[in-house]
Protein backbone atom coordinates (compact mmCIF):
# COMPACT_ATOMS: atom_id res chain seq x y z
CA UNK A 1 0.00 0.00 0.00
CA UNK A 2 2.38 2.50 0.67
CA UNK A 3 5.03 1.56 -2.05
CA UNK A 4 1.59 2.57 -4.87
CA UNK A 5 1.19 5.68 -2.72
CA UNK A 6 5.07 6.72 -3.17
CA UNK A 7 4.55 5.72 -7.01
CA UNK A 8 1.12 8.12 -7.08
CA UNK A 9 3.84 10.93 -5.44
CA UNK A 10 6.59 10.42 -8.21
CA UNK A 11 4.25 9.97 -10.44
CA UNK A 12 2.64 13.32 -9.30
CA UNK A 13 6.24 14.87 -8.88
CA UNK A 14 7.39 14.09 -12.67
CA UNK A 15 3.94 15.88 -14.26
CA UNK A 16 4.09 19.15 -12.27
CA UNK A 17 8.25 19.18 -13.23
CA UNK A 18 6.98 17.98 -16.86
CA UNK A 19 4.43 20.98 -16.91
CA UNK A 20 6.97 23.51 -16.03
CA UNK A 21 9.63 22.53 -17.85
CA UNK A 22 7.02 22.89 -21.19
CA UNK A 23 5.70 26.03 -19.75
CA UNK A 24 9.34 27.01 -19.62
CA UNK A 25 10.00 25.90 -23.12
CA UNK A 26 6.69 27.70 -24.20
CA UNK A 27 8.12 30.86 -23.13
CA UNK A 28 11.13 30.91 -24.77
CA UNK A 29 9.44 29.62 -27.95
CA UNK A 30 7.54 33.15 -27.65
CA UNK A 31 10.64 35.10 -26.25
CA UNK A 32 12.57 33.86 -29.56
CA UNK A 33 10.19 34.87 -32.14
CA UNK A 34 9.62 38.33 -30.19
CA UNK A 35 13.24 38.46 -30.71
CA UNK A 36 13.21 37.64 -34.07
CA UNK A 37 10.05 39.45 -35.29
CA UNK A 38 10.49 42.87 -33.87
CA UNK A 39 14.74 43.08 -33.64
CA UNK A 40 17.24 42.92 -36.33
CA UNK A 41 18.59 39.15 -36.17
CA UNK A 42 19.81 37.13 -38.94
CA UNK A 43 16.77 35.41 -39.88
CA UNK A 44 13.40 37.26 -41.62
CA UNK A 45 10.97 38.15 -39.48
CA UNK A 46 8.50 36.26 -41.00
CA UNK A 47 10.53 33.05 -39.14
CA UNK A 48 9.50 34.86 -36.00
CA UNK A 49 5.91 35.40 -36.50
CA UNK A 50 5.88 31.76 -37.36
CA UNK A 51 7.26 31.08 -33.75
CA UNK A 52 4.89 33.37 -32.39
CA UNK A 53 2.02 31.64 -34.25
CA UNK A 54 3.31 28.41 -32.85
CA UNK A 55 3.05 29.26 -29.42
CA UNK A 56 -0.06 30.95 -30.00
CA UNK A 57 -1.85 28.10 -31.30
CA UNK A 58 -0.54 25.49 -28.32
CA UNK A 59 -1.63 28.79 -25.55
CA UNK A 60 -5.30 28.23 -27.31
CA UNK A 61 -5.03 24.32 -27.51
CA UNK A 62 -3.48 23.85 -24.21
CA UNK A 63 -5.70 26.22 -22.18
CA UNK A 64 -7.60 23.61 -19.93
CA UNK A 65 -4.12 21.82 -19.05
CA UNK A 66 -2.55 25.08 -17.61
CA UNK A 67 -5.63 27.37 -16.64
CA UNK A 68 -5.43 26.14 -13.14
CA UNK A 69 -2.01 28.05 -13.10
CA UNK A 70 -4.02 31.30 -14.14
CA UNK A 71 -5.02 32.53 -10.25
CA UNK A 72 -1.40 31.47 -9.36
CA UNK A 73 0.01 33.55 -12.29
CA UNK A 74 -1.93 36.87 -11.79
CA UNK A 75 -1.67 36.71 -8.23
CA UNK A 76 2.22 37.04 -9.12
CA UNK A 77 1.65 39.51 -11.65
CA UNK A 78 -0.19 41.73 -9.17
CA UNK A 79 2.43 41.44 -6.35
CA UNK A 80 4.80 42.23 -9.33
CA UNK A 81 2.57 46.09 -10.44
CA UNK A 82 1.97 46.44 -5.94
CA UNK A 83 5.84 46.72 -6.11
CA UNK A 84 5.99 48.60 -9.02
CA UNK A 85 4.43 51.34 -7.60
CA UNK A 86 6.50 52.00 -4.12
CA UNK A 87 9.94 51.23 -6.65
CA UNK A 88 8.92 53.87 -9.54
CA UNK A 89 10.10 50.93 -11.98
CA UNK A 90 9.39 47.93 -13.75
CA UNK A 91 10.84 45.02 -11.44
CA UNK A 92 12.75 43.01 -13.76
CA UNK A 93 13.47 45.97 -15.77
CA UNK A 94 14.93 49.11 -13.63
CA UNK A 95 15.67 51.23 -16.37
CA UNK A 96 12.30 51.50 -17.39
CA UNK A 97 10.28 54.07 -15.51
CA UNK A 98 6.67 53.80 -14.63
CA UNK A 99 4.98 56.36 -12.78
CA UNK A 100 2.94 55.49 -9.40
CA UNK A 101 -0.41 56.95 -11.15
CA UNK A 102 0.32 53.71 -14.24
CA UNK A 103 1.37 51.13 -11.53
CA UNK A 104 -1.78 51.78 -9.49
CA UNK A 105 -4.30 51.28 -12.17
CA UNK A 106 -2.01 48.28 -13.73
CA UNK A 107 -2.82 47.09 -9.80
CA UNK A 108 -6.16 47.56 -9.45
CA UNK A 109 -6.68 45.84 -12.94
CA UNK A 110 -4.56 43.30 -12.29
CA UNK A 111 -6.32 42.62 -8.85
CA UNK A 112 -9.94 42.36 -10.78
CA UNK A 113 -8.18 39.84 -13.57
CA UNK A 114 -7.07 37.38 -10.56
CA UNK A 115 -10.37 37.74 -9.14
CA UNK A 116 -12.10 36.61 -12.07
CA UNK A 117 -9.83 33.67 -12.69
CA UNK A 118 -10.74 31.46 -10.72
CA UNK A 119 -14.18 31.00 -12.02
CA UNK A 120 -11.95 29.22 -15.50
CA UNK A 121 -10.12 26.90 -13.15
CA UNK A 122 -13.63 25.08 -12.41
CA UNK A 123 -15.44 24.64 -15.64
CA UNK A 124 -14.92 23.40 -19.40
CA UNK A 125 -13.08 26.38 -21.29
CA UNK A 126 -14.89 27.74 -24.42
CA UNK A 127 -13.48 29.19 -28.06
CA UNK A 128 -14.48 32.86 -26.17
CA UNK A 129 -12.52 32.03 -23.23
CA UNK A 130 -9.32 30.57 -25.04
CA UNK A 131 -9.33 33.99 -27.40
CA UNK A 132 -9.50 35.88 -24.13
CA UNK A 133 -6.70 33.72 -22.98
CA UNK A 134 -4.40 35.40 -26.27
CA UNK A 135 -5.62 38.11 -26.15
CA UNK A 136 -4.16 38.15 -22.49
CA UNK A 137 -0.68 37.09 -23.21
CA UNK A 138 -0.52 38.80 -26.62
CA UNK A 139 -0.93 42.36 -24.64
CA UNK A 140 1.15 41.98 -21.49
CA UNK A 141 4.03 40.80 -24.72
CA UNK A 142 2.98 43.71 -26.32
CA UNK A 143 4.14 46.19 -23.91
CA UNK A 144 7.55 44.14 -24.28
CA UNK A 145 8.01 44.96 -27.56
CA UNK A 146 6.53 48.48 -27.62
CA UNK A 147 7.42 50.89 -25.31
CA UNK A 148 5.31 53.16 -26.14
CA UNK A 149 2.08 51.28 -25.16
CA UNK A 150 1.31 52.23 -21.40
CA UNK A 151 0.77 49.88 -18.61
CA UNK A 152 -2.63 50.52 -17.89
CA UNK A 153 -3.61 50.47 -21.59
CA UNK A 154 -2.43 46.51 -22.46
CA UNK A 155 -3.84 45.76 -18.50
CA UNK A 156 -7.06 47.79 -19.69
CA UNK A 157 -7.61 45.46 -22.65
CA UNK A 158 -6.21 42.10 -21.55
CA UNK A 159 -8.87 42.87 -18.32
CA UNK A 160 -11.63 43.51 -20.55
CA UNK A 161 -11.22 40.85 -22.67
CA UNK A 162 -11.13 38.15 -19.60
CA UNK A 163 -13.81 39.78 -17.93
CA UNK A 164 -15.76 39.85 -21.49
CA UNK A 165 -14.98 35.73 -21.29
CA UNK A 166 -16.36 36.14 -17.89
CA UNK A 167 -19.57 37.96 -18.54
CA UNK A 168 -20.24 35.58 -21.73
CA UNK A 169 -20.23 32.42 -19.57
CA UNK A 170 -22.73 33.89 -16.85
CA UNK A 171 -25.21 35.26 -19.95
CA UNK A 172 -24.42 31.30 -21.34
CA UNK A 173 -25.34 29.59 -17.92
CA UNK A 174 -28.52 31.76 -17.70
CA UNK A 175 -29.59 30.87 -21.11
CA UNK A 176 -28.47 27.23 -20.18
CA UNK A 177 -30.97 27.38 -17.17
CA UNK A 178 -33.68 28.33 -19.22
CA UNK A 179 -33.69 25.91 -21.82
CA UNK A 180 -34.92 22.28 -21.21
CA UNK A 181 -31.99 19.87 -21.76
CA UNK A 182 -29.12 22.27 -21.67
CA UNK A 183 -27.04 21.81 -18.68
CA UNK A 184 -23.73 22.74 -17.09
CA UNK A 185 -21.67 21.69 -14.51
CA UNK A 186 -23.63 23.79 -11.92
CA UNK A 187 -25.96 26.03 -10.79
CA UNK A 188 -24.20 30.19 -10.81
CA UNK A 189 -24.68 29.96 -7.43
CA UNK A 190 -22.40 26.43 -6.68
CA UNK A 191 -19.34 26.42 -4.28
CA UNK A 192 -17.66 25.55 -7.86
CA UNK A 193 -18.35 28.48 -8.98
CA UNK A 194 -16.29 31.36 -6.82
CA UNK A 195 -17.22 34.65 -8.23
CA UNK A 196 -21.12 35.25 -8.56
């Protein structure tokens, strides 16, 4: 009994380092074609939108595996923009400036995208849901790459597209309610479902 429940624990062990190590390779699958799309390199750009496309396609594909990561992720992120605002800077980058007024609404947006994402963790993902997903990503790389896109403008449109996700699946599980034979995995009003 307890030499299947140490198997079960290595088991466990090698799918979480597994996960990270291809969430690891992801990014630098996107952080090479950034590199090669939008800075001078040896090969055409066109090899780095390829790369981009790439990872784009297994961010959509993958969603369900990894969206339990997403309230782990943003929680980050929003510890990340709470510094942010006491340092004056970007924290991995201190030569970029950012000025307390940015950093607080880059917060506050942040802090409403990691309350909404739990409610992804705990049902089936949708086509609207997996866009919103890109769309995410695509703008926090977007200020990357583009300085002169603000902070609270990507966070402004990455938010609105999750909580547009968000919104869609409550007007879905209405409708769902109200039709015979449609039904989903709860009621709104389940403990599986954390934000009402």
């Amino acid at each position: 009994m307890a030499k299947s429940e140490t198997m079960v624990q290595v088991k466990s062990g090698f799918r979480i380092a597994g996960a990270w190590l291809l969430g690891f390779g992801w990014l630098c699958l996107v952080l090479a074609g950034m590199a090669v799309a939008f800075s001078p390199s040896k090969y055409p750009p066109v090899v780095g939108w390829l790369l981009l496309a790439v990872a784009a396609i297994i961010l959509v594909t993958t969603a369900q595996r990894w969206v339990k990561a997403l309230p782990g992720l943003l929680g980050l992120a929003t510890l990340n923009a709470l510094f942010s605002i006491f340092s004056g800077h970007a924290t991995n980058l201190p030569s970029v400036p950012i000025s307390r007024s940015e950093s607080l609404v880059a917060t506050l947006l942040l802090v409403v995208s990691t309350a909404l994402s739990p409610s992804f963790t705990v049902r089936e993902l949708r086509v609207v849901d997996r866009l919103a997903f890109l769309i995410y990503a695509s703008c926090i790389f977007w200020g990357a790459v583009d300085h002169r896109v603000t902070l609270p403008v990507q966070m402004g449109i990455a938010t609105f597209c999750l909580l547009s996700a968000w919104v869609y699946d409550r007007l879905q599980r209405r409708r769902g309610h109200n039709l015979p034979g449609h039904h989903v995995r709860g009621p709104a009003g389940s403990p599986a479902d954390p934000i009402r």
